[in-house]
N, C-alpha and C. Protein backbone atom coordinates (compact mmCIF):
# COMPACT_ATOMS: atom_id res chain seq x y z
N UNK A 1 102.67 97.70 109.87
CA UNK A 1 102.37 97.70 108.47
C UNK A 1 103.14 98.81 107.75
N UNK A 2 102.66 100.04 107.97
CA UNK A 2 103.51 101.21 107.17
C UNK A 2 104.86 101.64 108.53
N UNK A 3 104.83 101.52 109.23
CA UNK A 3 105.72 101.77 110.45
C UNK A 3 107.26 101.22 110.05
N UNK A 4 107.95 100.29 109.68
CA UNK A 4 108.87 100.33 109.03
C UNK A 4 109.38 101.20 108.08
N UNK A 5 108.40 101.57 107.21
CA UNK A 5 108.32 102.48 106.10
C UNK A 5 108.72 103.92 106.18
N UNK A 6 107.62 104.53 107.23
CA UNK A 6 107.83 105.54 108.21
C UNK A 6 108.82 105.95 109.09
N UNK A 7 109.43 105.37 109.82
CA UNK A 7 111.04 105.38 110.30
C UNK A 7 111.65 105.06 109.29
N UNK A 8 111.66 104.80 108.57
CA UNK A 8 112.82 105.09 107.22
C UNK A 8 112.84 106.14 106.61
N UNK A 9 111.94 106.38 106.37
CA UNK A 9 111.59 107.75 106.05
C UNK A 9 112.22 109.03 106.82
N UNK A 10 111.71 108.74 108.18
CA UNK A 10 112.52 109.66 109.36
C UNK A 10 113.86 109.74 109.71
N UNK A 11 114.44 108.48 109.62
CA UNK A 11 115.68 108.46 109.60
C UNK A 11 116.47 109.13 108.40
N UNK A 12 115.86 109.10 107.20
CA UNK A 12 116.15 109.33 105.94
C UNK A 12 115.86 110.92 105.90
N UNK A 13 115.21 111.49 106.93
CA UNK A 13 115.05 113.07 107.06
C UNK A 13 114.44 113.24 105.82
N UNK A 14 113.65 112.30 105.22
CA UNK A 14 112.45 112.89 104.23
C UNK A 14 110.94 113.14 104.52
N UNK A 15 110.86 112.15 105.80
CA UNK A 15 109.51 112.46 106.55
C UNK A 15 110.08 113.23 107.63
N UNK A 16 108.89 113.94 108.77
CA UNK A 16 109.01 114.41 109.65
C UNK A 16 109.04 113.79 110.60
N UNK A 17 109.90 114.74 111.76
CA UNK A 17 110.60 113.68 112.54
C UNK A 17 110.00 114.59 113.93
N UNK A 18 108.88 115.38 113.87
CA UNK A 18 108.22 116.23 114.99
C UNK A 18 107.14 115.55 115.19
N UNK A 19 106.48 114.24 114.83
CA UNK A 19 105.81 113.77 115.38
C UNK A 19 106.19 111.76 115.29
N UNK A 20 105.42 111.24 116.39
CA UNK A 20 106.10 109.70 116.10
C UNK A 20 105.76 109.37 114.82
N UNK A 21 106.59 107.98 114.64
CA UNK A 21 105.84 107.11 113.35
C UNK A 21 104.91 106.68 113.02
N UNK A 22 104.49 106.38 114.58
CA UNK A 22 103.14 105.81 115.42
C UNK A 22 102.05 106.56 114.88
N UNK A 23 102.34 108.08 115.46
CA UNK A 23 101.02 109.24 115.05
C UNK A 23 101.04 109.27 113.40
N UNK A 24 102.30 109.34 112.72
CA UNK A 24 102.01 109.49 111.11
C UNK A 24 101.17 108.07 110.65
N UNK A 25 101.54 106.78 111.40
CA UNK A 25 100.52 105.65 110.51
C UNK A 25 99.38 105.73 111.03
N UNK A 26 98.56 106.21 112.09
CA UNK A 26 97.36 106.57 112.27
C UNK A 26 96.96 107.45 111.60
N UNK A 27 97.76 108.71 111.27
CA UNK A 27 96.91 109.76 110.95
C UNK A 27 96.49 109.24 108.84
N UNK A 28 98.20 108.69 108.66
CA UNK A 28 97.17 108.19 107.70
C UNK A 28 96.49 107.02 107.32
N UNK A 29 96.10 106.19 108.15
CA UNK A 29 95.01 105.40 107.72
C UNK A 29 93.71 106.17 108.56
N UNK A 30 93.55 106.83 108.81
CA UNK A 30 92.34 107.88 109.14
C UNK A 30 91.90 108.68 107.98
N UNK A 31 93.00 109.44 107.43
CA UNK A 31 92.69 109.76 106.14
C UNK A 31 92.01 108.85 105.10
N UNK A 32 92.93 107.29 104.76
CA UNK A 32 92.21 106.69 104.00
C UNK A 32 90.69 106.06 104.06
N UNK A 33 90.54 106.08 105.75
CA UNK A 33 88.87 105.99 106.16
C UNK A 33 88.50 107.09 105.63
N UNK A 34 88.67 108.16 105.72
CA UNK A 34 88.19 109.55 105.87
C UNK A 34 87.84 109.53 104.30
N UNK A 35 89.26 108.81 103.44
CA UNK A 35 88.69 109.37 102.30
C UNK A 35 87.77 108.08 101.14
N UNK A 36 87.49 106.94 101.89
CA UNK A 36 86.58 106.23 101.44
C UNK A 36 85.18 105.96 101.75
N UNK A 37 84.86 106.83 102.97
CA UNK A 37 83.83 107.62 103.49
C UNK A 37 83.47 108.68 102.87
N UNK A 38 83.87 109.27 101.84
CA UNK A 38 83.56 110.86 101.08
C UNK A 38 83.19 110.11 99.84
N UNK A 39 84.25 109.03 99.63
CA UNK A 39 83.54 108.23 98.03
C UNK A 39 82.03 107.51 98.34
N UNK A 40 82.13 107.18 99.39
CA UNK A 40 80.96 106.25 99.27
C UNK A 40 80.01 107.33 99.72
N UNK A 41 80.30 108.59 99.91
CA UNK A 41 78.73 109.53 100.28
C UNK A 41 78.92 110.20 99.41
N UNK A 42 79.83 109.85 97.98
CA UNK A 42 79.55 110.93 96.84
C UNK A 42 80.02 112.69 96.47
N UNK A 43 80.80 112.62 97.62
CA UNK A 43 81.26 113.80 98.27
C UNK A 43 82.40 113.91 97.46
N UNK A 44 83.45 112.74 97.16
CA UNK A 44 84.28 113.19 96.22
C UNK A 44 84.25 112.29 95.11
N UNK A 45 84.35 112.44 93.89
CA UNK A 45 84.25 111.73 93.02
C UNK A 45 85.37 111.21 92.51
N UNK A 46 85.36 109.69 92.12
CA UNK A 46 86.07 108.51 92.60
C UNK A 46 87.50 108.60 91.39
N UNK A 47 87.10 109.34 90.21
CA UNK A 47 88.33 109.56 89.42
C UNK A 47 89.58 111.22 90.29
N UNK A 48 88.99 111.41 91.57
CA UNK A 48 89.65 112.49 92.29
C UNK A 48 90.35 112.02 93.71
N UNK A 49 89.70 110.84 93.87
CA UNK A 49 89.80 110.87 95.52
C UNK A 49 90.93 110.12 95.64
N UNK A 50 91.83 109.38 94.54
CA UNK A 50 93.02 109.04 95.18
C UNK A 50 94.44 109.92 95.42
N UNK A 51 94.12 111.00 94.15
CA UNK A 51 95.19 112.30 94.11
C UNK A 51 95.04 113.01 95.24
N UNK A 52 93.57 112.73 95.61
CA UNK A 52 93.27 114.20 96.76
C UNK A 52 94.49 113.33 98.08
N UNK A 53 94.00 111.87 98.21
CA UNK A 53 94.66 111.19 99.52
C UNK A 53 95.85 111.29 99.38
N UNK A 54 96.74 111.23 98.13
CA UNK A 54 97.99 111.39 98.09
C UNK A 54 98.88 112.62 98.67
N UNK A 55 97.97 113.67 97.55
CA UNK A 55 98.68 114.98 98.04
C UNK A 55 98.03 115.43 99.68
N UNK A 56 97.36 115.08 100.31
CA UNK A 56 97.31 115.25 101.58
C UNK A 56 97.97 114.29 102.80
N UNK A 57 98.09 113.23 101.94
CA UNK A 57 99.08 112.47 102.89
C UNK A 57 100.40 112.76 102.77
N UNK A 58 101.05 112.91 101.58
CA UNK A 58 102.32 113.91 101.38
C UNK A 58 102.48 115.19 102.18
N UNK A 59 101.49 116.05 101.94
CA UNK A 59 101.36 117.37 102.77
C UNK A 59 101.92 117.15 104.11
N UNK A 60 100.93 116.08 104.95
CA UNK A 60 101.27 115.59 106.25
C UNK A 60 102.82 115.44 106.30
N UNK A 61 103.55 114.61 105.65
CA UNK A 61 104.31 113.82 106.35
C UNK A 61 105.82 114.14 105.65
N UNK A 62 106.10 114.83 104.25
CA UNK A 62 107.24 114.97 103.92
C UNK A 62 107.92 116.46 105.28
N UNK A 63 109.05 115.82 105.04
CA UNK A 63 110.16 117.04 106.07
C UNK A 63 110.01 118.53 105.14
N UNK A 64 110.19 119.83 106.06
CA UNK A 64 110.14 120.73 105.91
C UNK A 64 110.71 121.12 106.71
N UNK A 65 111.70 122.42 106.68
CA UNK A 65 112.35 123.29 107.89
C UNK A 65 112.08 123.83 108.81
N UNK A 66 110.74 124.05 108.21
CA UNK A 66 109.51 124.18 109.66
C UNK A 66 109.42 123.69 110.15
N UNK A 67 109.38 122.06 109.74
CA UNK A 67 108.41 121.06 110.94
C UNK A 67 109.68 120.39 111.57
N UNK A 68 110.64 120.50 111.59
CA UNK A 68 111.97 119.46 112.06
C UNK A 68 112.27 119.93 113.21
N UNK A 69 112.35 119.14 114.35
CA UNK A 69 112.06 118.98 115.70
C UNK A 69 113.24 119.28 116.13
């Protein structure tokens, strides 16, 4: 599903390339459980919780000089 997306990305040296593609499309559809589990317990409120998933799924996965393998 996002795995095409994701090696493009990597290849494109805009995502990170220190972990598989594999681990980045799990980790984020865990997040998006993670973060429709906080809406539905009220925990984050629903005009917040798609910026919050964005900028933490960004966080994860854009390349940095740090994270390049």
């Amino acid at each position: 599903m996002l795995l095409p997306l994701i090696r493009r990305g990597q290849a494109d040296e805009v995502f990170r390339t220190d972990a598989p593609a594999e681990w980045h499309q799990t980790m984020i559809m865990a997040l998006i459980h993670a973060g429709s589990g906080e809406l539905s317990a009220g925990r984050v409120p629903e005009d917040r919780v798609d910026a919050a998933l964005v900028a933490t799924v960004l966080d994860a996965v854009l390349a940095r000089p740090s994270h390049q393998a």
